[in-house]
C-alpha atoms as a PDB file:
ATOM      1  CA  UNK A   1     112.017  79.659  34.925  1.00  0.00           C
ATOM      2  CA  UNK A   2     110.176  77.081  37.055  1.00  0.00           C
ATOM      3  CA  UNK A   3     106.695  78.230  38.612  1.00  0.00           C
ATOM      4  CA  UNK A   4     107.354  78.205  42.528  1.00  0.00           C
ATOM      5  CA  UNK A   5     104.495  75.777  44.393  1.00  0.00           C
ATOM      6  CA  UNK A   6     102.612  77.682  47.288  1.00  0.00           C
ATOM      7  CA  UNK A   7     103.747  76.600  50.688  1.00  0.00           C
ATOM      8  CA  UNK A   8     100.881  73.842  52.071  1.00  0.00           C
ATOM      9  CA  UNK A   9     102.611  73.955  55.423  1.00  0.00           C
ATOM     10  CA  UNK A  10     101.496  77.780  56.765  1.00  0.00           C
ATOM     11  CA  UNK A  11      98.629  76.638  58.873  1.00  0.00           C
ATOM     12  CA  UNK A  12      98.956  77.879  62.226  1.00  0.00           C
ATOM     13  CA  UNK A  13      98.720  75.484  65.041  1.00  0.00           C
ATOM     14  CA  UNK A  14      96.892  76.814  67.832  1.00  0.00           C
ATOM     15  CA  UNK A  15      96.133  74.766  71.396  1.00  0.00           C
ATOM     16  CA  UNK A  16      95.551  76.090  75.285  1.00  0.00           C
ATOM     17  CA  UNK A  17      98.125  77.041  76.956  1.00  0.00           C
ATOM     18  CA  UNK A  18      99.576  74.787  79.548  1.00  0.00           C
ATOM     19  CA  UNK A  19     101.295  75.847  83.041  1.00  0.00           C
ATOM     20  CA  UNK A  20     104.780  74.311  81.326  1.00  0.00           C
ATOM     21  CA  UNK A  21     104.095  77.491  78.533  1.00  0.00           C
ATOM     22  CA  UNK A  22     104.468  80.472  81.200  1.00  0.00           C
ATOM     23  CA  UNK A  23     108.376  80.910  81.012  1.00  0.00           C
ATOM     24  CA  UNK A  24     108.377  81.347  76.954  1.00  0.00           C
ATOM     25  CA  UNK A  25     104.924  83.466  76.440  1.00  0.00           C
ATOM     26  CA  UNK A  26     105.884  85.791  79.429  1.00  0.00           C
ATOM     27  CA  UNK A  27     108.593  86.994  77.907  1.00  0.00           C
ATOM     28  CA  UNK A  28     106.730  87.133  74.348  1.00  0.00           C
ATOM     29  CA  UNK A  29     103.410  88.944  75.897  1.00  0.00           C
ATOM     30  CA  UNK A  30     106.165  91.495  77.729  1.00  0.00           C
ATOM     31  CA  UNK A  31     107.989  91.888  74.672  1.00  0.00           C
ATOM     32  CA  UNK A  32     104.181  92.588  72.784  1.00  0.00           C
ATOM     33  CA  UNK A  33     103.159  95.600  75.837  1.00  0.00           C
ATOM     34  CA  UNK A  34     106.900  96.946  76.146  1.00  0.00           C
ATOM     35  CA  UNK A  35     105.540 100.359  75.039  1.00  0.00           C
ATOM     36  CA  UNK A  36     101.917 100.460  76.416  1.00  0.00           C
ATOM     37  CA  UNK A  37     101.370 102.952  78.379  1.00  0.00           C
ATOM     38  CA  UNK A  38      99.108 101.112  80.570  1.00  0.00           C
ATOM     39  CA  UNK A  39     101.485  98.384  81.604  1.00  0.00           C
ATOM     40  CA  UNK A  40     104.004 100.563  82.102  1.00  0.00           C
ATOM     41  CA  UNK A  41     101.796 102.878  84.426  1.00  0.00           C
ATOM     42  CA  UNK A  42     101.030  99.885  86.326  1.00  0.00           C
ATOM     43  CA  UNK A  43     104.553  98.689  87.116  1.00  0.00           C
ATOM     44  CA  UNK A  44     107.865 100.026  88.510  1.00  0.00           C
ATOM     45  CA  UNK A  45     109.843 101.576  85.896  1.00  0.00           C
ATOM     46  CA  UNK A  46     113.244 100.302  87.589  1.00  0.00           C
ATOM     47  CA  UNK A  47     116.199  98.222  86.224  1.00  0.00           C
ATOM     48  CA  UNK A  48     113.822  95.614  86.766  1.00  0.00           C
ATOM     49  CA  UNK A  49     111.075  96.682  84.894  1.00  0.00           C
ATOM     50  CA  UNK A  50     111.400  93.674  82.066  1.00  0.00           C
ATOM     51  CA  UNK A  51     110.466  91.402  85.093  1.00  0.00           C
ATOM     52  CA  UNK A  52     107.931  92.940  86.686  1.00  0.00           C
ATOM     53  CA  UNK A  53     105.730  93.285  83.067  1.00  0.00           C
ATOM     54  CA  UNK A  54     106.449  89.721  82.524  1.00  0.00           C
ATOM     55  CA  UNK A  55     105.320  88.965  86.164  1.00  0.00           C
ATOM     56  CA  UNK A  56     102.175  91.349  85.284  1.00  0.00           C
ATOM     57  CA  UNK A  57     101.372  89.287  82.012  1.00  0.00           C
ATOM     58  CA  UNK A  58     101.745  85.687  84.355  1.00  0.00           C
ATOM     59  CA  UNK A  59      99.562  86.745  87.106  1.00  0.00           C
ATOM     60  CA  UNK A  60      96.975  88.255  85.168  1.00  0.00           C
ATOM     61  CA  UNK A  61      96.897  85.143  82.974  1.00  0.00           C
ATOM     62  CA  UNK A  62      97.730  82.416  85.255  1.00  0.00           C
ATOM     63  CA  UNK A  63      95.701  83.427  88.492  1.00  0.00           C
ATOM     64  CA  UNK A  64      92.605  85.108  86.996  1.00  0.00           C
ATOM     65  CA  UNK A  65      92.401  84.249  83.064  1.00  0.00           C
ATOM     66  CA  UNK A  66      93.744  80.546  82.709  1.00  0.00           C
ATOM     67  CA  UNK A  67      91.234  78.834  85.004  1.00  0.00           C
ATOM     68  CA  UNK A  68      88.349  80.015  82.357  1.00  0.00           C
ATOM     69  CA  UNK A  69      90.289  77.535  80.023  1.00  0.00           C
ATOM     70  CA  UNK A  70      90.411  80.003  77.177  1.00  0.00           C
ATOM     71  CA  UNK A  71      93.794  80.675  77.049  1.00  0.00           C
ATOM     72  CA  UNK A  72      95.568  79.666  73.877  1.00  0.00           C
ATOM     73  CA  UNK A  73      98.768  79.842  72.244  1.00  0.00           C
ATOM     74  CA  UNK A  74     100.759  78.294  68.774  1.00  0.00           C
ATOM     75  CA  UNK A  75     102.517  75.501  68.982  1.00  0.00           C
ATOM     76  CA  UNK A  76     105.714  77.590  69.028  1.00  0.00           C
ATOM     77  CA  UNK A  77     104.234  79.755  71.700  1.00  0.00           C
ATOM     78  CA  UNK A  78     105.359  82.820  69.275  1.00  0.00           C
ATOM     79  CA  UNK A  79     101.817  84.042  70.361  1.00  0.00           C
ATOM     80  CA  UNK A  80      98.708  83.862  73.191  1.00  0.00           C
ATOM     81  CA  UNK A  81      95.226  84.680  72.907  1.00  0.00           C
ATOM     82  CA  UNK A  82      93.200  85.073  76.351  1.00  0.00           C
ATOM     83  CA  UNK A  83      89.302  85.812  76.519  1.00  0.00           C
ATOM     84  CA  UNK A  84      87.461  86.628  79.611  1.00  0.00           C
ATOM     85  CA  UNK A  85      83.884  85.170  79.367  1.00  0.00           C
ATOM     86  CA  UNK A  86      81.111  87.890  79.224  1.00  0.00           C
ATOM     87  CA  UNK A  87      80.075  86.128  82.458  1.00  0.00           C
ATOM     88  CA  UNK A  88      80.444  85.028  85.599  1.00  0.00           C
ATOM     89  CA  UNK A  89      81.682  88.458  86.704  1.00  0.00           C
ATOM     90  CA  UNK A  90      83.546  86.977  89.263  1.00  0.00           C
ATOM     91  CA  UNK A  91      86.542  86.742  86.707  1.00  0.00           C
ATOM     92  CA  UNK A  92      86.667  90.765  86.811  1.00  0.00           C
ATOM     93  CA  UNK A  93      85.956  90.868  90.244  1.00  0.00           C
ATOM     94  CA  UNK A  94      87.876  88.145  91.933  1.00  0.00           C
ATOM     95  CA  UNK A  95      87.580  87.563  95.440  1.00  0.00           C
ATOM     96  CA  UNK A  96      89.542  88.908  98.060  1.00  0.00           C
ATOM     97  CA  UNK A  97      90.911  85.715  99.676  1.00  0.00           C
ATOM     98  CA  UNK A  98      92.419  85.210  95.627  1.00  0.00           C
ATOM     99  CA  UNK A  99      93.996  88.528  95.832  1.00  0.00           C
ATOM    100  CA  UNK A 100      95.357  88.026  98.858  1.00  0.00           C
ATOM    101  CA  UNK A 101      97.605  84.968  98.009  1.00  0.00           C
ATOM    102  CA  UNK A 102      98.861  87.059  95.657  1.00  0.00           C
ATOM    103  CA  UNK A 103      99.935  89.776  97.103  1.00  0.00           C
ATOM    104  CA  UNK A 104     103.335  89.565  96.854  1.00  0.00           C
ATOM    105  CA  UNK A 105     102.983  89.214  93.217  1.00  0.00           C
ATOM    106  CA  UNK A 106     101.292  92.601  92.907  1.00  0.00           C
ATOM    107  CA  UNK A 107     103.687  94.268  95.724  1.00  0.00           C
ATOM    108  CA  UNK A 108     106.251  93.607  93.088  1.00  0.00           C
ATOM    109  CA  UNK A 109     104.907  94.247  90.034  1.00  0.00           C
ATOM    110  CA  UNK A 110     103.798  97.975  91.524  1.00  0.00           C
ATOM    111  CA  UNK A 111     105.326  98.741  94.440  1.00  0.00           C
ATOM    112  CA  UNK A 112     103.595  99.001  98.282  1.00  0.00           C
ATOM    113  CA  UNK A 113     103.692 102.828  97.462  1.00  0.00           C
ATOM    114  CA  UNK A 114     101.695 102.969  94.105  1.00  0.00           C
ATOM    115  CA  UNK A 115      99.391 100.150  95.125  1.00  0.00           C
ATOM    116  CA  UNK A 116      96.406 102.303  96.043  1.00  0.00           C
ATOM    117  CA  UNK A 117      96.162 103.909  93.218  1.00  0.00           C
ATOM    118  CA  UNK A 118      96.923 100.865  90.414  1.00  0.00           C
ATOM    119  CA  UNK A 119      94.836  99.167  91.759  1.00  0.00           C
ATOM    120  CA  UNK A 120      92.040 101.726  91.522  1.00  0.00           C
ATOM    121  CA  UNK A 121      93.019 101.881  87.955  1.00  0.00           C
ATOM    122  CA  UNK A 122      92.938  98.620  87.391  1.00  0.00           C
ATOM    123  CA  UNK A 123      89.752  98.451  88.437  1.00  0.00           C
ATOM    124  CA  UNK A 124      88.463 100.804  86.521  1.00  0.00           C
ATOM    125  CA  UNK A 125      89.916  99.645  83.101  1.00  0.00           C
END
């Protein structure tokens, strides 16, 4: 029997993530917090809950995270990698004009009702 070669091709591919990249990783970063309790605290457990922890993982990433520029993904966007840096704080406190043109995003992901208090929590964590 023939000695099999080791595959040469398993390097992983890894680049930032671009605005085009949102409709595949949402659905792979949902998919990834499905179960966390966290996540699922945070949004409306609903027939629509799929959609509003994929909306969670896009506004969190695309409106606070991705403007840091460390934001990466493979090239088959099977996976995404986000760092906050250490500092400015500004990226875990973001101003209140930003979180206002958002809004709607959040009133979505967590309902007018349950807003007070996720976003409390959200602070906190």
């Amino acid at each position: 029997m023939e000695k099999e070669e080791p595959r040469t091709d398993t390097q992983i591919r890894i680049r930032k993530v671009g605005h085009d990249d949102f409709g595949v990783l949402n659905k792979v970063v949902a998919r990834a917090f499905d179960e966390d309790p966290f996540v699922n605290w945070m949004v409306v457990q609903d027939e629509k809950r799929t959609e509003r922890i994929e909306l969670f993982c896009e506004t969190g990433t695309k409106h606070y995270a991705l403007q840091y520029e460390h934001v990466f993904t493979t090239e088959d966007c099977s996976g995404m990698a986000v760092w906050f840096p250490p500092e400015p704080r500004e990226c875990w406190n973001p101003s209140t004009l930003k979180d206002l043109r958002i809004i709607h995003k959040w009133i979505s992901i967590m309902g007018i009702r349950n807003m007070p208090s996720r976003l409390s929590g959200y602070g906190v964590m």
